[in-house]
PDB file of N, CA and C in Angstrom:
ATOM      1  N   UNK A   1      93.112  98.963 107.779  1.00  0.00           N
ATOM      2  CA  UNK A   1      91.877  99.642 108.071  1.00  0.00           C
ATOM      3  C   UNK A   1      90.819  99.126 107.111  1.00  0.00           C
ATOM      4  N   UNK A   2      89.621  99.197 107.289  1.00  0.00           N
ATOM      5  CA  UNK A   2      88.824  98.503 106.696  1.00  0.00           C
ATOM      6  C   UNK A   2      87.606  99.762 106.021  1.00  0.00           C
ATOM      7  N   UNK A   3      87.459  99.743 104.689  1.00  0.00           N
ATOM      8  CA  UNK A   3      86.605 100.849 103.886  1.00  0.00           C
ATOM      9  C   UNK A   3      85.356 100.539 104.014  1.00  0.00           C
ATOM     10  N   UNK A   4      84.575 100.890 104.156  1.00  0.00           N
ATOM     11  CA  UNK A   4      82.982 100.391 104.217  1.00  0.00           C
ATOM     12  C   UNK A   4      81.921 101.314 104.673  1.00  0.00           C
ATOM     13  N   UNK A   5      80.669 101.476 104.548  1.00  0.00           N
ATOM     14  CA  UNK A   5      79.904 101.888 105.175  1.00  0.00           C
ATOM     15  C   UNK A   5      79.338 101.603 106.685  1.00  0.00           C
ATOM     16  N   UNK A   6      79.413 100.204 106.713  1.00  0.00           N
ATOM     17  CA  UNK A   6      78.657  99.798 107.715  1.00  0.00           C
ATOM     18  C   UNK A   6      79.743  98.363 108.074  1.00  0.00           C
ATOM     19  N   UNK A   7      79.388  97.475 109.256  1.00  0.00           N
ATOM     20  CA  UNK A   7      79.750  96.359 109.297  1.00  0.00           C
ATOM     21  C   UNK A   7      80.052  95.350 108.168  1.00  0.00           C
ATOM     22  N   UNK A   8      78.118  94.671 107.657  1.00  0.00           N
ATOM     23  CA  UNK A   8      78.271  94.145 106.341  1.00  0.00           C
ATOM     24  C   UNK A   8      78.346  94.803 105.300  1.00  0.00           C
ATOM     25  N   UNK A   9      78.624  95.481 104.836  1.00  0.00           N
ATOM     26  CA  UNK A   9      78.972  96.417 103.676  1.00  0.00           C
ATOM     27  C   UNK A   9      79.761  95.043 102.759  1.00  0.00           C
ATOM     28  N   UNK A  10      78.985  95.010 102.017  1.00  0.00           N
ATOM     29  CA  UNK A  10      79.198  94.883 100.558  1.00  0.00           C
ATOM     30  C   UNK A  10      80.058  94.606  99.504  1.00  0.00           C
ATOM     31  N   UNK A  11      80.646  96.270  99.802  1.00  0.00           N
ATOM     32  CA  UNK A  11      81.875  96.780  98.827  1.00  0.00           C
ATOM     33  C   UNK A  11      82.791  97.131  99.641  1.00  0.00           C
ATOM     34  N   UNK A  12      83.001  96.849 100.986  1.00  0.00           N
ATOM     35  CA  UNK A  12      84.031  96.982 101.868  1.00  0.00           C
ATOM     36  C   UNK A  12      85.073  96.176 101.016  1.00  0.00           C
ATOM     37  N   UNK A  13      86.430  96.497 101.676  1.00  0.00           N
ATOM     38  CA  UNK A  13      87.439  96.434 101.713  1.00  0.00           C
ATOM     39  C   UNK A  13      88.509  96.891 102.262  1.00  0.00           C
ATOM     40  N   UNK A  14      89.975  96.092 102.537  1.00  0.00           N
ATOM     41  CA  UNK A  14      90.695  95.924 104.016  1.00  0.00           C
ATOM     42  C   UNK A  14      91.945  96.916 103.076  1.00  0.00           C
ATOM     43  N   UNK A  15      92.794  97.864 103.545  1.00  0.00           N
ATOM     44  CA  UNK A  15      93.899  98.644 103.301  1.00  0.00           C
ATOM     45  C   UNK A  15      94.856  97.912 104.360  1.00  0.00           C
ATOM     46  N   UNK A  16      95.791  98.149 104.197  1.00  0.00           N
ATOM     47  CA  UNK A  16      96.983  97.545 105.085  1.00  0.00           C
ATOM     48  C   UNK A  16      98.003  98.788 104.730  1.00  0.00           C
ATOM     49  N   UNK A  17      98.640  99.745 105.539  1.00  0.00           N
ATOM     50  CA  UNK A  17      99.907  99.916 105.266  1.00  0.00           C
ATOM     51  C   UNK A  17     100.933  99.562 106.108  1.00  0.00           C
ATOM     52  N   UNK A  18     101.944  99.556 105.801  1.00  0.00           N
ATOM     53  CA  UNK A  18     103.311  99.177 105.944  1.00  0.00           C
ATOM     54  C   UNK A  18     104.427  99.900 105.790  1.00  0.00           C
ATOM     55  N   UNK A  19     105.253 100.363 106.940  1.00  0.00           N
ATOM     56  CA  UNK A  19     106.271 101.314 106.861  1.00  0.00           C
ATOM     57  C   UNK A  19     107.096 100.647 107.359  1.00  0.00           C
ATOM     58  N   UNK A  20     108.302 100.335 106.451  1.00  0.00           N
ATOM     59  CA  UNK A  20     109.626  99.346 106.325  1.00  0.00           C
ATOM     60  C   UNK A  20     110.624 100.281 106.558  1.00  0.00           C
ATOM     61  N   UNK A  21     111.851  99.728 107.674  1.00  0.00           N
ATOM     62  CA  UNK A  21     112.877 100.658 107.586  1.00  0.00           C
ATOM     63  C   UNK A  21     113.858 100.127 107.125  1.00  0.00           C
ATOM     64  N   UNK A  22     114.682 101.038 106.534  1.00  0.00           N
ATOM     65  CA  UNK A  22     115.349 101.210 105.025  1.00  0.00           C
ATOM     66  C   UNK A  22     116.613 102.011 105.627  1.00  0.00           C
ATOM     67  N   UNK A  23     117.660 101.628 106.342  1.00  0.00           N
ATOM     68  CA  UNK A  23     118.632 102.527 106.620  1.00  0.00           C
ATOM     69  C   UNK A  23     118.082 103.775 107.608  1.00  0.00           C
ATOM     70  N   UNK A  24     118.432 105.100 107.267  1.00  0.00           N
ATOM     71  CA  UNK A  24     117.749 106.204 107.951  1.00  0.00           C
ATOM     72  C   UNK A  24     116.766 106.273 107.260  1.00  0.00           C
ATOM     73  N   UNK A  25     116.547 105.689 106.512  1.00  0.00           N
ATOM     74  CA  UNK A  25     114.603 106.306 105.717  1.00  0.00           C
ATOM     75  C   UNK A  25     113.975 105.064 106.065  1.00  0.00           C
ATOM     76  N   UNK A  26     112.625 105.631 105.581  1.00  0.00           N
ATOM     77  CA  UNK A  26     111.304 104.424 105.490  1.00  0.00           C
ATOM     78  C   UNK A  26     110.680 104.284 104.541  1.00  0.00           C
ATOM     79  N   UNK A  27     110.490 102.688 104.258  1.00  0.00           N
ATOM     80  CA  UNK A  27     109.230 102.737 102.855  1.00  0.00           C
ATOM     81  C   UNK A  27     107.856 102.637 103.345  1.00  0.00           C
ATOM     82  N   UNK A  28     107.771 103.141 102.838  1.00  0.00           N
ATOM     83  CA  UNK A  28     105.906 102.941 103.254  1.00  0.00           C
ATOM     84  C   UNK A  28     104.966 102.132 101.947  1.00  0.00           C
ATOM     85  N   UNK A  29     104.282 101.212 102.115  1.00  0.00           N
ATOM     86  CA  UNK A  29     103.537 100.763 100.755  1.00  0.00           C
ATOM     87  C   UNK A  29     102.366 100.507 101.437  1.00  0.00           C
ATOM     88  N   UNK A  30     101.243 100.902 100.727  1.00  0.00           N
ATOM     89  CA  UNK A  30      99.581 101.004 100.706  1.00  0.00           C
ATOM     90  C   UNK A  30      99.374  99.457  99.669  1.00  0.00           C
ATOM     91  N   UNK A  31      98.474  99.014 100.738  1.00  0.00           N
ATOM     92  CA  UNK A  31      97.521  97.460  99.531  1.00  0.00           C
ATOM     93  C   UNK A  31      96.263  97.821 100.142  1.00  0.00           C
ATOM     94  N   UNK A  32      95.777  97.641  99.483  1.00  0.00           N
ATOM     95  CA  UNK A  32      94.478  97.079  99.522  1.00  0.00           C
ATOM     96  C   UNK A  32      94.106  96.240  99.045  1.00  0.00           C
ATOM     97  N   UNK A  33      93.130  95.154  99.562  1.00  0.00           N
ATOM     98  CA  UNK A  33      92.271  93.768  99.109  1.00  0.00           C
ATOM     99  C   UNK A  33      90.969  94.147  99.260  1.00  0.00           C
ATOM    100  N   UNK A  34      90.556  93.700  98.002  1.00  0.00           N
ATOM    101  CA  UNK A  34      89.488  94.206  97.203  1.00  0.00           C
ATOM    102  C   UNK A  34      88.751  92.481  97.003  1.00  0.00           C
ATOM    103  N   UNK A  35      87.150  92.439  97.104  1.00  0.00           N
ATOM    104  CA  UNK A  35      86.627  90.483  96.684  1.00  0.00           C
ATOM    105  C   UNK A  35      86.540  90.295  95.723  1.00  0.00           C
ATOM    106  N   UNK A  36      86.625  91.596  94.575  1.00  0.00           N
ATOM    107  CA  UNK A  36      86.844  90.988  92.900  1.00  0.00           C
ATOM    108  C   UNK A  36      87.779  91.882  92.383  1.00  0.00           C
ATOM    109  N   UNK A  37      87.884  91.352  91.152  1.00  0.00           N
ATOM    110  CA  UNK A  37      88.805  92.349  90.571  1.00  0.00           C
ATOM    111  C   UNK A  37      88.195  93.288  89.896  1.00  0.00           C
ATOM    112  N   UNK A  38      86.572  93.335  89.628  1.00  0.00           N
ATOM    113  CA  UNK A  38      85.651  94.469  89.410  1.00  0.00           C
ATOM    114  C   UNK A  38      85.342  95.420  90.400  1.00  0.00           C
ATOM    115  N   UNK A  39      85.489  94.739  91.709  1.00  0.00           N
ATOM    116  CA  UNK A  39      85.644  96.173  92.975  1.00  0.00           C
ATOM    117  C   UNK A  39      86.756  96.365  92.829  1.00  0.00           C
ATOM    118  N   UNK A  40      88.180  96.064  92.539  1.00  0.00           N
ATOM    119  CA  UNK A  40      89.778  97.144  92.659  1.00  0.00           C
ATOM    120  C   UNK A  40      88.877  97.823  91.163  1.00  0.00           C
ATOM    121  N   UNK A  41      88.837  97.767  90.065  1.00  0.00           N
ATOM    122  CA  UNK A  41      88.801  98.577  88.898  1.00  0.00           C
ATOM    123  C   UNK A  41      87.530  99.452  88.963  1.00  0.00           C
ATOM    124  N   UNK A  42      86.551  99.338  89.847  1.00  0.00           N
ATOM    125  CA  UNK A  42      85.632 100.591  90.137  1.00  0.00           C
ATOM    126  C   UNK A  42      86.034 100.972  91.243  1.00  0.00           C
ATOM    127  N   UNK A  43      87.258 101.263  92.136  1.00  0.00           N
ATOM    128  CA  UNK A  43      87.726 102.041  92.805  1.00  0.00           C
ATOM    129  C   UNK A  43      88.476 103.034  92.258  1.00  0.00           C
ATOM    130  N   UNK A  44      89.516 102.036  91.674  1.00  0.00           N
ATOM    131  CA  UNK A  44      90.507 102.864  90.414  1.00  0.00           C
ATOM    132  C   UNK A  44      89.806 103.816  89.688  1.00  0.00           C
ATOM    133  N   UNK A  45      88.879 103.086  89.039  1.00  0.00           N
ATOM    134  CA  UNK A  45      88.441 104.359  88.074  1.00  0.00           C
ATOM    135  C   UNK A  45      87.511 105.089  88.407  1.00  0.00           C
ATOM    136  N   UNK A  46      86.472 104.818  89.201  1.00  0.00           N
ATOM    137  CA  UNK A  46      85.482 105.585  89.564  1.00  0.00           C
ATOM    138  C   UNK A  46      85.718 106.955  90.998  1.00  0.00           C
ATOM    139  N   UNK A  47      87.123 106.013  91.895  1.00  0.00           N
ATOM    140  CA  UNK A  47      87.091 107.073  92.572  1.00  0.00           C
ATOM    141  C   UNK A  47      88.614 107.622  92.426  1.00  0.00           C
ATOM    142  N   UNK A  48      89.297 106.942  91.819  1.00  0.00           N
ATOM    143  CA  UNK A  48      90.485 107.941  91.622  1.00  0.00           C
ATOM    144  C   UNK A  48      91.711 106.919  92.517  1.00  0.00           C
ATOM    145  N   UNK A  49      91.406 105.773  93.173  1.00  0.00           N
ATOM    146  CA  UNK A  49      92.087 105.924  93.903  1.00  0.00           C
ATOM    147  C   UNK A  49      93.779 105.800  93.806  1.00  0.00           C
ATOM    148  N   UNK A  50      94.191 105.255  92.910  1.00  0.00           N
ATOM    149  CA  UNK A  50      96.209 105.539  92.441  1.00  0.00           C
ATOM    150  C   UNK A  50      96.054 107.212  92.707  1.00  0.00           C
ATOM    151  N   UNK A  51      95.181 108.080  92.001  1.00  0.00           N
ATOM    152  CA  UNK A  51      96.227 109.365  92.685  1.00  0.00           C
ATOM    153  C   UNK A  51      95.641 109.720  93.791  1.00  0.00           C
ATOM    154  N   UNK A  52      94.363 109.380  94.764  1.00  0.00           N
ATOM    155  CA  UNK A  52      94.450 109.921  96.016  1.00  0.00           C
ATOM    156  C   UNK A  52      95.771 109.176  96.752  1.00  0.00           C
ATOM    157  N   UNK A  53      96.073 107.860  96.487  1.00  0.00           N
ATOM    158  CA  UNK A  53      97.180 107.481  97.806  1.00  0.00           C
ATOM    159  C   UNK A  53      98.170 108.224  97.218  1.00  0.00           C
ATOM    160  N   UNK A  54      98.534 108.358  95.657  1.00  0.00           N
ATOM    161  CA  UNK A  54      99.823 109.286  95.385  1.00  0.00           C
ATOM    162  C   UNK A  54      99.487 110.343  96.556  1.00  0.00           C
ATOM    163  N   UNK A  55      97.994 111.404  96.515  1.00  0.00           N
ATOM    164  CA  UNK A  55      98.410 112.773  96.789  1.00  0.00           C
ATOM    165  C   UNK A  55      98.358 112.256  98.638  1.00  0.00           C
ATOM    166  N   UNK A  56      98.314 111.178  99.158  1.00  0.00           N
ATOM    167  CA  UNK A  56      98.294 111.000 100.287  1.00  0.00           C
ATOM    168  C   UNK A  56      99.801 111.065 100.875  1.00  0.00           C
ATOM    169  N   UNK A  57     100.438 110.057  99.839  1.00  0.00           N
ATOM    170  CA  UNK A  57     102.063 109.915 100.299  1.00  0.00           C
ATOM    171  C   UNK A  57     102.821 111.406 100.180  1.00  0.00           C
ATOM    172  N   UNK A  58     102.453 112.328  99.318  1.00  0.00           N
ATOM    173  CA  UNK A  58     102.767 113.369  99.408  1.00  0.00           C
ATOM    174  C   UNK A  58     102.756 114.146 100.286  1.00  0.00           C
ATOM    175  N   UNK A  59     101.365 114.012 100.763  1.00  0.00           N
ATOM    176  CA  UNK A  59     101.055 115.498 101.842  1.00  0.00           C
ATOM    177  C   UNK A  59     101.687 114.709 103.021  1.00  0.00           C
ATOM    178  N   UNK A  60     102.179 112.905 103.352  1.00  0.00           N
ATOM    179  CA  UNK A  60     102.861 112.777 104.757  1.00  0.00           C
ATOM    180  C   UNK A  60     104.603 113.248 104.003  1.00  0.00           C
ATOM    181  N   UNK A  61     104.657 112.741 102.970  1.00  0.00           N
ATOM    182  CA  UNK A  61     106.426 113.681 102.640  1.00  0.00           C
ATOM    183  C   UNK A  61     106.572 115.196 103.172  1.00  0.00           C
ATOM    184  N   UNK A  62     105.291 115.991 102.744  1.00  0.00           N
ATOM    185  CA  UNK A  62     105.569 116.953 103.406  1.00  0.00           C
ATOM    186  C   UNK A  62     105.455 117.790 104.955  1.00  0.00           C
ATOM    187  N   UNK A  63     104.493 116.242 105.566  1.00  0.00           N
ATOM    188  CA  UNK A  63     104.098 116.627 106.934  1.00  0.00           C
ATOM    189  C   UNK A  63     105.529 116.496 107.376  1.00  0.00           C
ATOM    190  N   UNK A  64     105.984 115.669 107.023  1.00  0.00           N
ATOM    191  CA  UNK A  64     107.573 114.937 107.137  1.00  0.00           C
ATOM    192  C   UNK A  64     108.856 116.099 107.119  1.00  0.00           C
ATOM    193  N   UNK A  65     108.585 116.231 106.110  1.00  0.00           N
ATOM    194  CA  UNK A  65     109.755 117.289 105.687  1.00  0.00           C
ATOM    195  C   UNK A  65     110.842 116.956 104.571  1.00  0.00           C
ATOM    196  N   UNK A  66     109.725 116.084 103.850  1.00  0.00           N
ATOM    197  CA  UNK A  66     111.154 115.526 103.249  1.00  0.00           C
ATOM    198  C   UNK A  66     109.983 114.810 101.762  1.00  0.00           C
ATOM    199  N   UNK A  67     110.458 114.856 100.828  1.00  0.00           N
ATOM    200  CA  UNK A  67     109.840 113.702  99.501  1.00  0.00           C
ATOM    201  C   UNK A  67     110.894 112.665  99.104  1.00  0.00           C
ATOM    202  N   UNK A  68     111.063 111.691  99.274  1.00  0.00           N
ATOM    203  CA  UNK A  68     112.156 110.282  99.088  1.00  0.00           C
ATOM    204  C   UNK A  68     111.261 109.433  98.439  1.00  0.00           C
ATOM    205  N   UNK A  69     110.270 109.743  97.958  1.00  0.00           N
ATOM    206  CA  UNK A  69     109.643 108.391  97.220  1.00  0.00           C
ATOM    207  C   UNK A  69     110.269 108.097  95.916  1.00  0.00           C
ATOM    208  N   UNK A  70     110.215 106.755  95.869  1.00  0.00           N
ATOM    209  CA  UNK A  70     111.006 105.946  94.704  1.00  0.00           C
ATOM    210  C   UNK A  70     110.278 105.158  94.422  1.00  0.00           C
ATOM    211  N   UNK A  71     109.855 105.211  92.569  1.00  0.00           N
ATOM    212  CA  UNK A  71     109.758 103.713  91.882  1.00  0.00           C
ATOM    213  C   UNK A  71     110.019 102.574  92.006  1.00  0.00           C
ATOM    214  N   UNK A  72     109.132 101.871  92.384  1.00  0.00           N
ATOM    215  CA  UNK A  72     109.416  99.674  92.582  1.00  0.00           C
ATOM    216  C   UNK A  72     107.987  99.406  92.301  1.00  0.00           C
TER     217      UNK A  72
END
């Protein structure tokens, strides 16, 4: 999915997720590509974003019914 205001936007940037199956479970991993490495670190810090996707993967664990997330 693509972040942006508008078409040419600027400070857009592309998210990709990915839900891998893993036996009876699934991994799911969030990227995003960012055009510098000064737009990923004023996302990070300015809008939070490591714990919004944390509190994102959460609230689908619990749409889910289930929390299985693991460290990698």
């Amino acid at each position: 999915m693509r972040h942006g205001s508008h078409g040419d936007d600027p400070q857009a940037f592309t998210s990709t997720i990915t839900f891998t199956e893993r036996g009876e479970c699934c991994g799911v991993t969030l990227r995003s590509l960012f055009r510098t490495k000064q737009q990923r670190d004023e996302v990070v810090e300015r809008y939070h974003a490591i714990e919004g996707a944390e509190q994102t993967l959460s609230r689908l664990a619990e749409y889910l019914g289930t929390d299985q997330r693991s460290a990698e």
